[in-house]
C-alpha atoms as a PDB file:
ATOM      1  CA  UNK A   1      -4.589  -4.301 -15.023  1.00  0.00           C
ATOM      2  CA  UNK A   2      -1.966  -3.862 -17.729  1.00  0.00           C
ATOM      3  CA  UNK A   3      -3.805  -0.895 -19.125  1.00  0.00           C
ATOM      4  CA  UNK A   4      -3.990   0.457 -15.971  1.00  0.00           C
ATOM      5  CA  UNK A   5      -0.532   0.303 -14.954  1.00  0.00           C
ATOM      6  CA  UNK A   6       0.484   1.552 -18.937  1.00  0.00           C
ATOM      7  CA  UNK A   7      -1.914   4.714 -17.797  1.00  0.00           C
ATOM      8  CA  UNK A   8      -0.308   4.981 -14.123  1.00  0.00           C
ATOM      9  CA  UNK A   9       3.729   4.654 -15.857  1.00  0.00           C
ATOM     10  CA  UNK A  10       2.475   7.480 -18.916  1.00  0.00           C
ATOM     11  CA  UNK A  11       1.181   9.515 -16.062  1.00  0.00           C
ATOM     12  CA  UNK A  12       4.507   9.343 -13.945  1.00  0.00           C
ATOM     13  CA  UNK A  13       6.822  10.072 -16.967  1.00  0.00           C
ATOM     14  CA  UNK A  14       4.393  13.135 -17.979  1.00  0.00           C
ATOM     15  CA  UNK A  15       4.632  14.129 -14.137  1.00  0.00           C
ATOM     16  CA  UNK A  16       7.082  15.777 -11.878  1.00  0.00           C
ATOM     17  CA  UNK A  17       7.210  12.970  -9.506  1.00  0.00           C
ATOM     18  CA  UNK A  18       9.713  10.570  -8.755  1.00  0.00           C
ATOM     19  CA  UNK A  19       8.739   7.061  -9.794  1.00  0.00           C
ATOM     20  CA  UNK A  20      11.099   5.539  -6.964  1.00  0.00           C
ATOM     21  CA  UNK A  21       8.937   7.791  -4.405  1.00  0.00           C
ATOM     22  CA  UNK A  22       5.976   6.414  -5.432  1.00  0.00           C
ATOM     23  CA  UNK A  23       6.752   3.103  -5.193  1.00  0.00           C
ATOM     24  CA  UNK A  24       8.317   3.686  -1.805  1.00  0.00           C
ATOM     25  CA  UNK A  25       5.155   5.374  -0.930  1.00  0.00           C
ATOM     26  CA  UNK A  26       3.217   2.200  -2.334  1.00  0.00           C
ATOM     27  CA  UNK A  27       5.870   0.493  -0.153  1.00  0.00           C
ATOM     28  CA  UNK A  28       4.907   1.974   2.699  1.00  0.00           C
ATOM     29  CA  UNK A  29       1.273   1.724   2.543  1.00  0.00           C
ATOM     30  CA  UNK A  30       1.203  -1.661   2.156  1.00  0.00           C
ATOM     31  CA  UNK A  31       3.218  -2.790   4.911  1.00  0.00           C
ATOM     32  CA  UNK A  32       1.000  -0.080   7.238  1.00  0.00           C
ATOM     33  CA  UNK A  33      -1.864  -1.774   6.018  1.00  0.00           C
ATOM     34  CA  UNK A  34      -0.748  -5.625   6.838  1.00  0.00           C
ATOM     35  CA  UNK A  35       0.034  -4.126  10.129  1.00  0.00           C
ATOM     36  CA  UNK A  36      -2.417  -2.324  11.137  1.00  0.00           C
ATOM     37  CA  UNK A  37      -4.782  -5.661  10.134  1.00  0.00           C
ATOM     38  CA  UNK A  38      -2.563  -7.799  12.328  1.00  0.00           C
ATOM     39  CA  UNK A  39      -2.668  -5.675  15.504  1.00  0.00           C
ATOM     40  CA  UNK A  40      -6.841  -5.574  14.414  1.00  0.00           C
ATOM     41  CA  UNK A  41      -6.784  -9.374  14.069  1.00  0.00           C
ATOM     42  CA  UNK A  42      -4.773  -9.841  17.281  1.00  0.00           C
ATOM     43  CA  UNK A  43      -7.296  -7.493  19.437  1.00  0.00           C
ATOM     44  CA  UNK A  44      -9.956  -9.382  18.376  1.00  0.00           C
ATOM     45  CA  UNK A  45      -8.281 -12.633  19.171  1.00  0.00           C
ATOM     46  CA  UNK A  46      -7.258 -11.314  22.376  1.00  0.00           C
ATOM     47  CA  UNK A  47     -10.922 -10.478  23.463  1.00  0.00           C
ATOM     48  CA  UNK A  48     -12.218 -13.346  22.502  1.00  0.00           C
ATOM     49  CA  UNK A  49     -10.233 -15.064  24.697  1.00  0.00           C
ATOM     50  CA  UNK A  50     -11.220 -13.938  27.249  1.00  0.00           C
END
Protein backbone atom coordinates (compact mmCIF):
# COMPACT_ATOMS: atom_id res chain seq x y z
CA UNK A 1 0.00 0.00 0.00
CA UNK A 2 2.84 2.40 0.77
CA UNK A 3 4.29 1.89 -2.66
CA UNK A 4 1.20 2.47 -4.04
CA UNK A 5 0.33 5.60 -2.48
CA UNK A 6 4.41 6.81 -3.09
CA UNK A 7 3.32 6.02 -6.99
CA UNK A 8 -0.27 7.81 -6.65
CA UNK A 9 1.62 11.23 -4.62
CA UNK A 10 4.76 11.09 -7.63
CA UNK A 11 1.95 10.94 -10.09
CA UNK A 12 -0.03 14.01 -8.59
CA UNK A 13 3.12 16.23 -8.21
CA UNK A 14 4.18 15.25 -11.98
CA UNK A 15 0.40 16.11 -12.88
CA UNK A 16 -1.67 19.15 -13.40
CA UNK A 17 -4.16 18.24 -10.86
CA UNK A 18 -4.92 19.55 -7.65
CA UNK A 19 -4.09 17.14 -4.85
CA UNK A 20 -6.89 18.81 -2.55
CA UNK A 21 -9.43 17.95 -5.57
CA UNK A 22 -8.60 14.62 -5.53
CA UNK A 23 -8.96 13.96 -2.21
CA UNK A 24 -12.25 15.82 -2.17
CA UNK A 25 -13.18 13.71 -5.05
CA UNK A 26 -12.01 10.55 -2.95
CA UNK A 27 -14.15 12.37 -0.34
CA UNK A 28 -16.97 12.29 -2.16
CA UNK A 29 -16.99 8.88 -3.45
CA UNK A 30 -16.76 7.38 -0.40
CA UNK A 31 -19.48 8.90 1.40
CA UNK A 32 -21.77 8.16 -2.05
CA UNK A 33 -20.76 4.78 -1.68
CA UNK A 34 -21.71 4.23 2.26
CA UNK A 35 -24.89 5.76 1.15
CA UNK A 36 -25.92 4.36 -1.54
CA UNK A 37 -25.18 0.76 0.52
CA UNK A 38 -27.37 2.01 3.33
CA UNK A 39 -30.45 2.99 1.28
CA UNK A 40 -29.54 -0.82 -0.53
CA UNK A 41 -29.37 -2.37 2.95
CA UNK A 42 -32.51 -0.55 4.14
CA UNK A 43 -34.66 -1.73 0.89
CA UNK A 44 -33.81 -5.00 1.52
CA UNK A 45 -34.68 -4.79 5.15
CA UNK A 46 -37.77 -3.12 4.30
CA UNK A 47 -38.98 -6.02 1.98
CA UNK A 48 -38.21 -8.45 4.06
CA UNK A 49 -40.40 -7.24 6.40
CA UNK A 50 -42.93 -7.51 4.90
Amino acid sequence: MECQSLLFGAYLSASLLDPDEVRFGQLLALVVGLSLLLIVRLALMLVGAF
